[in-house]
PDB file of N, CA and C in Angstrom:
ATOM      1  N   UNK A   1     -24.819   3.857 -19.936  1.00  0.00           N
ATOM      2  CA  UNK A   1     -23.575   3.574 -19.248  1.00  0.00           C
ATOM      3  C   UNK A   1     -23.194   2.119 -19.526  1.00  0.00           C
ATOM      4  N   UNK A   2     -22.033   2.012 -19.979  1.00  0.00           N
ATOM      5  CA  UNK A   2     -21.751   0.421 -19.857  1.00  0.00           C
ATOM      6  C   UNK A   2     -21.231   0.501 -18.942  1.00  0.00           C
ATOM      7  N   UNK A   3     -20.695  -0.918 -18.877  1.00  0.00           N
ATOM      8  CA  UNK A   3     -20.148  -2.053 -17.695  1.00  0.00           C
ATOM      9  C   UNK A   3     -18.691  -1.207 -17.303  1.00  0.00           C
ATOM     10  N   UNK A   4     -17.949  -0.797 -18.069  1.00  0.00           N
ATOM     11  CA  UNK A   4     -16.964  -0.266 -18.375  1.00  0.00           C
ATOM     12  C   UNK A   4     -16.989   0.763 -17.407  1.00  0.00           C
ATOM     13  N   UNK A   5     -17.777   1.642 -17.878  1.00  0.00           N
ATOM     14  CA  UNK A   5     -18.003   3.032 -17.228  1.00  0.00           C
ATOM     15  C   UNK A   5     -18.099   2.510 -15.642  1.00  0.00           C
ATOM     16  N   UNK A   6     -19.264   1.821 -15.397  1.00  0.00           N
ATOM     17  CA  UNK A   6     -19.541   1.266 -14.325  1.00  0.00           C
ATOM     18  C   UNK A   6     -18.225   1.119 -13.636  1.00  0.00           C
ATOM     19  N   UNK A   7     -17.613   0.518 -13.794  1.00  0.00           N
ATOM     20  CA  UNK A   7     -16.052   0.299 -13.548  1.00  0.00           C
ATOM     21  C   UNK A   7     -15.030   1.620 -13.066  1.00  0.00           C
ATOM     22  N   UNK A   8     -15.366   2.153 -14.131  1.00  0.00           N
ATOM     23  CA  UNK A   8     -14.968   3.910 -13.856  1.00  0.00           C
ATOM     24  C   UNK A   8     -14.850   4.849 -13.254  1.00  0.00           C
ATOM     25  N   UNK A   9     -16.477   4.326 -12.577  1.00  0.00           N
ATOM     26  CA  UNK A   9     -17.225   5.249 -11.471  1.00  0.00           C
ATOM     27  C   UNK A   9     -16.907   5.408 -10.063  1.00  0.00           C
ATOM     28  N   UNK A  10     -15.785   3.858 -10.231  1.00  0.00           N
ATOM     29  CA  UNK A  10     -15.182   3.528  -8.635  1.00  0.00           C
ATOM     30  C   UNK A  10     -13.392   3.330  -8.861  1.00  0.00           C
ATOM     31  N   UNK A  11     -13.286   3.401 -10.453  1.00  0.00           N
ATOM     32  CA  UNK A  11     -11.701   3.066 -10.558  1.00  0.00           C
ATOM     33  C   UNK A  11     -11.083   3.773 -11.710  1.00  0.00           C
ATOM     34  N   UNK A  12     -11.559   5.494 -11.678  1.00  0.00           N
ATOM     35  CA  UNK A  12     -11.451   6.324 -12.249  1.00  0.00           C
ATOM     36  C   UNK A  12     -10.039   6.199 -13.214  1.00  0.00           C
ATOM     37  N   UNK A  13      -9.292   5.968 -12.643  1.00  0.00           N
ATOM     38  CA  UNK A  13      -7.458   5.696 -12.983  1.00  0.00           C
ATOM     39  C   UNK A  13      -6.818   4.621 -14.211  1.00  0.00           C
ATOM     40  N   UNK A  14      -8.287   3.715 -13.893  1.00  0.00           N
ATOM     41  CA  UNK A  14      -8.051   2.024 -14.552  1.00  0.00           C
ATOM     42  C   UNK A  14      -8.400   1.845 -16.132  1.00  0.00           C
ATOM     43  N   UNK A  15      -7.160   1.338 -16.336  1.00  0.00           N
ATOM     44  CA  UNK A  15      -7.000   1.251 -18.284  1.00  0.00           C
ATOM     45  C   UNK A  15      -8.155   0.323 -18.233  1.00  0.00           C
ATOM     46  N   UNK A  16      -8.560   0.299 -19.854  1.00  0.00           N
ATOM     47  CA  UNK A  16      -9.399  -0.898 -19.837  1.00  0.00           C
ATOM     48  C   UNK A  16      -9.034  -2.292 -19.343  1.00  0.00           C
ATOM     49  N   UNK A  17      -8.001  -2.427 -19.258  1.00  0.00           N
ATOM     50  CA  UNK A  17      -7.569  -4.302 -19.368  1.00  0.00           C
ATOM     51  C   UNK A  17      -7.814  -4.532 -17.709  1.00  0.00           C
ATOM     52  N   UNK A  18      -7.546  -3.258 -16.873  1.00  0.00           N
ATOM     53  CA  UNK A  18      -7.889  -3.391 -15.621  1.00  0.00           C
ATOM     54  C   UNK A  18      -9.386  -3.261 -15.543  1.00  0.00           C
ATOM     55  N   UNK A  19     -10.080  -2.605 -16.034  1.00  0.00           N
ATOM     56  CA  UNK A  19     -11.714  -2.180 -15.479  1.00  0.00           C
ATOM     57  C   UNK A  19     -11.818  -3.614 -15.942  1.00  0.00           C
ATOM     58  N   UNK A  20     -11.527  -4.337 -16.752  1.00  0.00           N
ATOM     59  CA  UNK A  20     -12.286  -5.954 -17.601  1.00  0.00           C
ATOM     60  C   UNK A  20     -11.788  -7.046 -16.231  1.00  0.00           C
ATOM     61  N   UNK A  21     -10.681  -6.572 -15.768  1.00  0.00           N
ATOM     62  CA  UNK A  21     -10.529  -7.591 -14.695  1.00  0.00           C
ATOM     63  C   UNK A  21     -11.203  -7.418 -13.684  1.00  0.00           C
ATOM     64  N   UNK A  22     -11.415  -6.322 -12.995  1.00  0.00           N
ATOM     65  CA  UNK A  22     -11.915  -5.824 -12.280  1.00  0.00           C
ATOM     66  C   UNK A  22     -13.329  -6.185 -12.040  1.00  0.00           C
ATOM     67  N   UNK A  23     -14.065  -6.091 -13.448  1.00  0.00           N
ATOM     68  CA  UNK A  23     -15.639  -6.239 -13.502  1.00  0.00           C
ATOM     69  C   UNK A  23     -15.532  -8.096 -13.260  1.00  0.00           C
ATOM     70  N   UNK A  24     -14.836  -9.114 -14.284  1.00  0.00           N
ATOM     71  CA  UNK A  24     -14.497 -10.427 -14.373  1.00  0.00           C
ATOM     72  C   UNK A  24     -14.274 -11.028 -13.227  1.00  0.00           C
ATOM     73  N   UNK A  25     -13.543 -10.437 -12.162  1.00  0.00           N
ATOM     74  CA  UNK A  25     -12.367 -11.426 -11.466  1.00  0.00           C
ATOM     75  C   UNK A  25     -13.418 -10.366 -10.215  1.00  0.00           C
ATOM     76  N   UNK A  26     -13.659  -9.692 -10.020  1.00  0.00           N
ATOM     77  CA  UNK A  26     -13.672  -9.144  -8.472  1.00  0.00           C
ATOM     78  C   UNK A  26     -15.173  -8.863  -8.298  1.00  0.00           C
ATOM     79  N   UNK A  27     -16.215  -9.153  -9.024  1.00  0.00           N
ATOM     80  CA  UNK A  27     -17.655  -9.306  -9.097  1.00  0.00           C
ATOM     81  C   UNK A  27     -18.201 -10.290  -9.729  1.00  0.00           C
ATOM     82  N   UNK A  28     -19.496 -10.427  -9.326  1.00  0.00           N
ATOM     83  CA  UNK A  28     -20.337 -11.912  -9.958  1.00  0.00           C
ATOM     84  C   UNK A  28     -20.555 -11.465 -10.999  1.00  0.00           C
ATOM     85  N   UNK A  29     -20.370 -10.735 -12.146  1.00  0.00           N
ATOM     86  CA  UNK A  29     -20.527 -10.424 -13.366  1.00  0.00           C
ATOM     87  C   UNK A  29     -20.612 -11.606 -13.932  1.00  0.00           C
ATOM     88  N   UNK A  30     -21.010 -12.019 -14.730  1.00  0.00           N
ATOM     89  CA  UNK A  30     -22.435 -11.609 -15.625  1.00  0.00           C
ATOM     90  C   UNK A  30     -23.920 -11.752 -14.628  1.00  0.00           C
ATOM     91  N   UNK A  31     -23.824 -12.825 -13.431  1.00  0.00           N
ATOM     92  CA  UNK A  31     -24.540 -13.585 -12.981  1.00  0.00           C
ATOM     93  C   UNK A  31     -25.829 -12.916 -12.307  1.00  0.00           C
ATOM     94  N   UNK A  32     -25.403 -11.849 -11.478  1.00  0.00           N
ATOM     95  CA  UNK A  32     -25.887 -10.748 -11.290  1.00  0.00           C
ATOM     96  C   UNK A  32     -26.540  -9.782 -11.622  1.00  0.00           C
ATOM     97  N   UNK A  33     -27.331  -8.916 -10.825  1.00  0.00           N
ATOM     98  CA  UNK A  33     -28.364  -7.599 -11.412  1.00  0.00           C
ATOM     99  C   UNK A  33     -27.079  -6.520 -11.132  1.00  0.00           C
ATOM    100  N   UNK A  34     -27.320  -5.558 -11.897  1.00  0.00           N
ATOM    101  CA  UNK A  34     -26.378  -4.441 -12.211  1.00  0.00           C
ATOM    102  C   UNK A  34     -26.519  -3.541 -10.487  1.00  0.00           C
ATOM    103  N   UNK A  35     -27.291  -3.739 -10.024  1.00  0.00           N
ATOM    104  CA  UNK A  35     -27.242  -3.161  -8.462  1.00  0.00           C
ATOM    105  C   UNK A  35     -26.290  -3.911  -7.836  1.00  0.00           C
ATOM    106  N   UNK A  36     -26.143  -5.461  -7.630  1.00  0.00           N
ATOM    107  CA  UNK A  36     -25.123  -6.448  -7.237  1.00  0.00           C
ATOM    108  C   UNK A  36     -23.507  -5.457  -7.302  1.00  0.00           C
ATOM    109  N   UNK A  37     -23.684  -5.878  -8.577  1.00  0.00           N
ATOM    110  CA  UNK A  37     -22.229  -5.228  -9.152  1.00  0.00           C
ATOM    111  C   UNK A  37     -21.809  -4.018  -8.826  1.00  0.00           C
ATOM    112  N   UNK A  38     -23.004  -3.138  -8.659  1.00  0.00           N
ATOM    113  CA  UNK A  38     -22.178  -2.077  -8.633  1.00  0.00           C
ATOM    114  C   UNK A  38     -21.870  -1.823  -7.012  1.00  0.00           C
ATOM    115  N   UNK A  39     -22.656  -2.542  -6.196  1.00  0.00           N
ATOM    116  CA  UNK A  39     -22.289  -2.645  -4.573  1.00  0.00           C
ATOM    117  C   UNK A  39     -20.878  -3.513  -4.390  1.00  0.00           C
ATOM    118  N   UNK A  40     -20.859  -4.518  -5.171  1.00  0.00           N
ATOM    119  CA  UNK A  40     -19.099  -5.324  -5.163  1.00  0.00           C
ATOM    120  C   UNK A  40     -18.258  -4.279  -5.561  1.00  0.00           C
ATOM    121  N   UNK A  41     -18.494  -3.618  -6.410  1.00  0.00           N
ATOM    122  CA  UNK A  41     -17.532  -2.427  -7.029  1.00  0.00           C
ATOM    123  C   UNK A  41     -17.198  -1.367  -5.352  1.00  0.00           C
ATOM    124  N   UNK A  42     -18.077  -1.187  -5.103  1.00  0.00           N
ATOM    125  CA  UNK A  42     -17.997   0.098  -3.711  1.00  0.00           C
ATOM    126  C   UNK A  42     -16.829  -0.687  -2.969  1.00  0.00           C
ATOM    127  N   UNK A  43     -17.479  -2.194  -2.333  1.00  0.00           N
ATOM    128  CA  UNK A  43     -17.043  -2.987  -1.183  1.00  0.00           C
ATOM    129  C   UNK A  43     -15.219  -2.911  -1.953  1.00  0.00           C
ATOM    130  N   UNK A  44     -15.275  -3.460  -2.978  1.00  0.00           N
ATOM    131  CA  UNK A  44     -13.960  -3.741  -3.643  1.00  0.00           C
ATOM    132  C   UNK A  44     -12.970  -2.497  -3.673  1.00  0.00           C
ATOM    133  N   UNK A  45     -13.448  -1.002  -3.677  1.00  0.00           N
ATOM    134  CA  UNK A  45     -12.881  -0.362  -3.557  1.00  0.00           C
ATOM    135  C   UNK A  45     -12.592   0.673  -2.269  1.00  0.00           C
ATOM    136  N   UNK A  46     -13.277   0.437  -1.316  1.00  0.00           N
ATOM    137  CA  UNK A  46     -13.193   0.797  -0.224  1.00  0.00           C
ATOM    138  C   UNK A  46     -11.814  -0.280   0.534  1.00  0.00           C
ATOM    139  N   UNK A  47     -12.100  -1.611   0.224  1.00  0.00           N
ATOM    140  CA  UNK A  47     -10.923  -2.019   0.747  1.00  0.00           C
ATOM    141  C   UNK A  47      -9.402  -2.025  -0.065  1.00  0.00           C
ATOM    142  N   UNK A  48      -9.420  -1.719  -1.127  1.00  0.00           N
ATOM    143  CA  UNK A  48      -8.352  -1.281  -1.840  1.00  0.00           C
ATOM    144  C   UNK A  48      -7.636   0.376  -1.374  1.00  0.00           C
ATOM    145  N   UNK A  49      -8.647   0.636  -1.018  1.00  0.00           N
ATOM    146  CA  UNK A  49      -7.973   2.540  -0.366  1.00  0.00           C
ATOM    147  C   UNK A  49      -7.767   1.934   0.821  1.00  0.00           C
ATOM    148  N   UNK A  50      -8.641   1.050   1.816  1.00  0.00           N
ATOM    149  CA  UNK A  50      -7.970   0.415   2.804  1.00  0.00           C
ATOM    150  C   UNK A  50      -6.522  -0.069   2.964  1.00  0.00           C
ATOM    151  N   UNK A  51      -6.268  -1.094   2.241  1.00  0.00           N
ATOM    152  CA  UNK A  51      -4.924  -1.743   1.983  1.00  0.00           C
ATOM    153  C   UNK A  51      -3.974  -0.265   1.376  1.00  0.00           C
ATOM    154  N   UNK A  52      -4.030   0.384   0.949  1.00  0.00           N
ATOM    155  CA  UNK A  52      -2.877   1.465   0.451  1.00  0.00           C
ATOM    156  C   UNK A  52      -2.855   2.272   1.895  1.00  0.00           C
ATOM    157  N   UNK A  53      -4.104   2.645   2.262  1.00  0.00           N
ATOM    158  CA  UNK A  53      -3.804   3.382   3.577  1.00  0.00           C
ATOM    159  C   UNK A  53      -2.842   2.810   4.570  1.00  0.00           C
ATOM    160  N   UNK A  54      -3.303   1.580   4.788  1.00  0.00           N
ATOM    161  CA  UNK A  54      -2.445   0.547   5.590  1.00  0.00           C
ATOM    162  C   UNK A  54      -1.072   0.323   5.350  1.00  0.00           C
ATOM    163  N   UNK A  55      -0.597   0.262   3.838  1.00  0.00           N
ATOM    164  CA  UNK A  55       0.833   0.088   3.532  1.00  0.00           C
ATOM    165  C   UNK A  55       1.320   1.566   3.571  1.00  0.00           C
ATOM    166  N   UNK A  56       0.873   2.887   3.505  1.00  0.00           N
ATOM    167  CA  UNK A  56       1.253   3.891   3.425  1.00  0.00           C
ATOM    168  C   UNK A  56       1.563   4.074   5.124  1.00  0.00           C
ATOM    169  N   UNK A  57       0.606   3.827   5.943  1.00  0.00           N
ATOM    170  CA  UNK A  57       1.387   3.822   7.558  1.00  0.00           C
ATOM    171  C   UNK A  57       1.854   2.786   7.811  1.00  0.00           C
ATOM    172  N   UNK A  58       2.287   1.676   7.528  1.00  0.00           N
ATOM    173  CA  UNK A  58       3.512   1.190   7.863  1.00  0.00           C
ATOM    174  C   UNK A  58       4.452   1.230   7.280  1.00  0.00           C
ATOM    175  N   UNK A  59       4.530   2.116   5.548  1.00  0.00           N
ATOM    176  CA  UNK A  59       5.796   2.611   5.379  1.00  0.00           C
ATOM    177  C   UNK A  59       6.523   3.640   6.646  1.00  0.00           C
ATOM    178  N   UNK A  60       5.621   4.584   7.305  1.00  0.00           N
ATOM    179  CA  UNK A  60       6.024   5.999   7.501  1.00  0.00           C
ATOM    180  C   UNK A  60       6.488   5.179   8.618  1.00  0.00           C
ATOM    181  N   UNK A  61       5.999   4.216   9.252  1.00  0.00           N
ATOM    182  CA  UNK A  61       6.324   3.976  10.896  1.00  0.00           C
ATOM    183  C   UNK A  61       7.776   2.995  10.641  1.00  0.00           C
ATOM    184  N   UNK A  62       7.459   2.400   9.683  1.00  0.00           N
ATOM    185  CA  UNK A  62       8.998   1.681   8.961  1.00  0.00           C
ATOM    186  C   UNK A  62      10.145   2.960   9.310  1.00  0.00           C
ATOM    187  N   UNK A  63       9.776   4.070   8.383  1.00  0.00           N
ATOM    188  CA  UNK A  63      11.061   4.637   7.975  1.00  0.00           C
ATOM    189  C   UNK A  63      11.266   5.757   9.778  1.00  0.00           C
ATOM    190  N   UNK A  64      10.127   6.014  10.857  1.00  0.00           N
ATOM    191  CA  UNK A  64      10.707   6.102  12.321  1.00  0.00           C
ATOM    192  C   UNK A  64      11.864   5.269  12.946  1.00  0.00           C
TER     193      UNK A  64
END
């Protein structure tokens, strides 16, 4: 599995240029053991379905 895949596993959707930011910008990559990373990956995407959930009910309560 690369790093990539790794990426994949939590951001199924994401072109490469996103999984490279993703791994770069939103985990201690390189610095890190591959367990690290792939727990920043979970945390990182749990609050990303967070934040959409969140803007998705205050669209609906917007448009009440």
């Amino acid at each position: 599995m690369t790093w990539i895949d790794l990426v994949r596993k939590y951001f199924p959707d994401a072109n490469d240029k996103q999984c490279d930011f993703i791994l770069w910008e939103k985990t201690a990559f390189p610095l890190v053991p591959v367990e690290t990373v792939e727990k920043q990956l979970q945390e990182y995407q749990m609050m990303m379905f967070a934040d959409r959930r969140s803007n998705r009910i205050n669209k609906e309560a917007a448009a009440e």
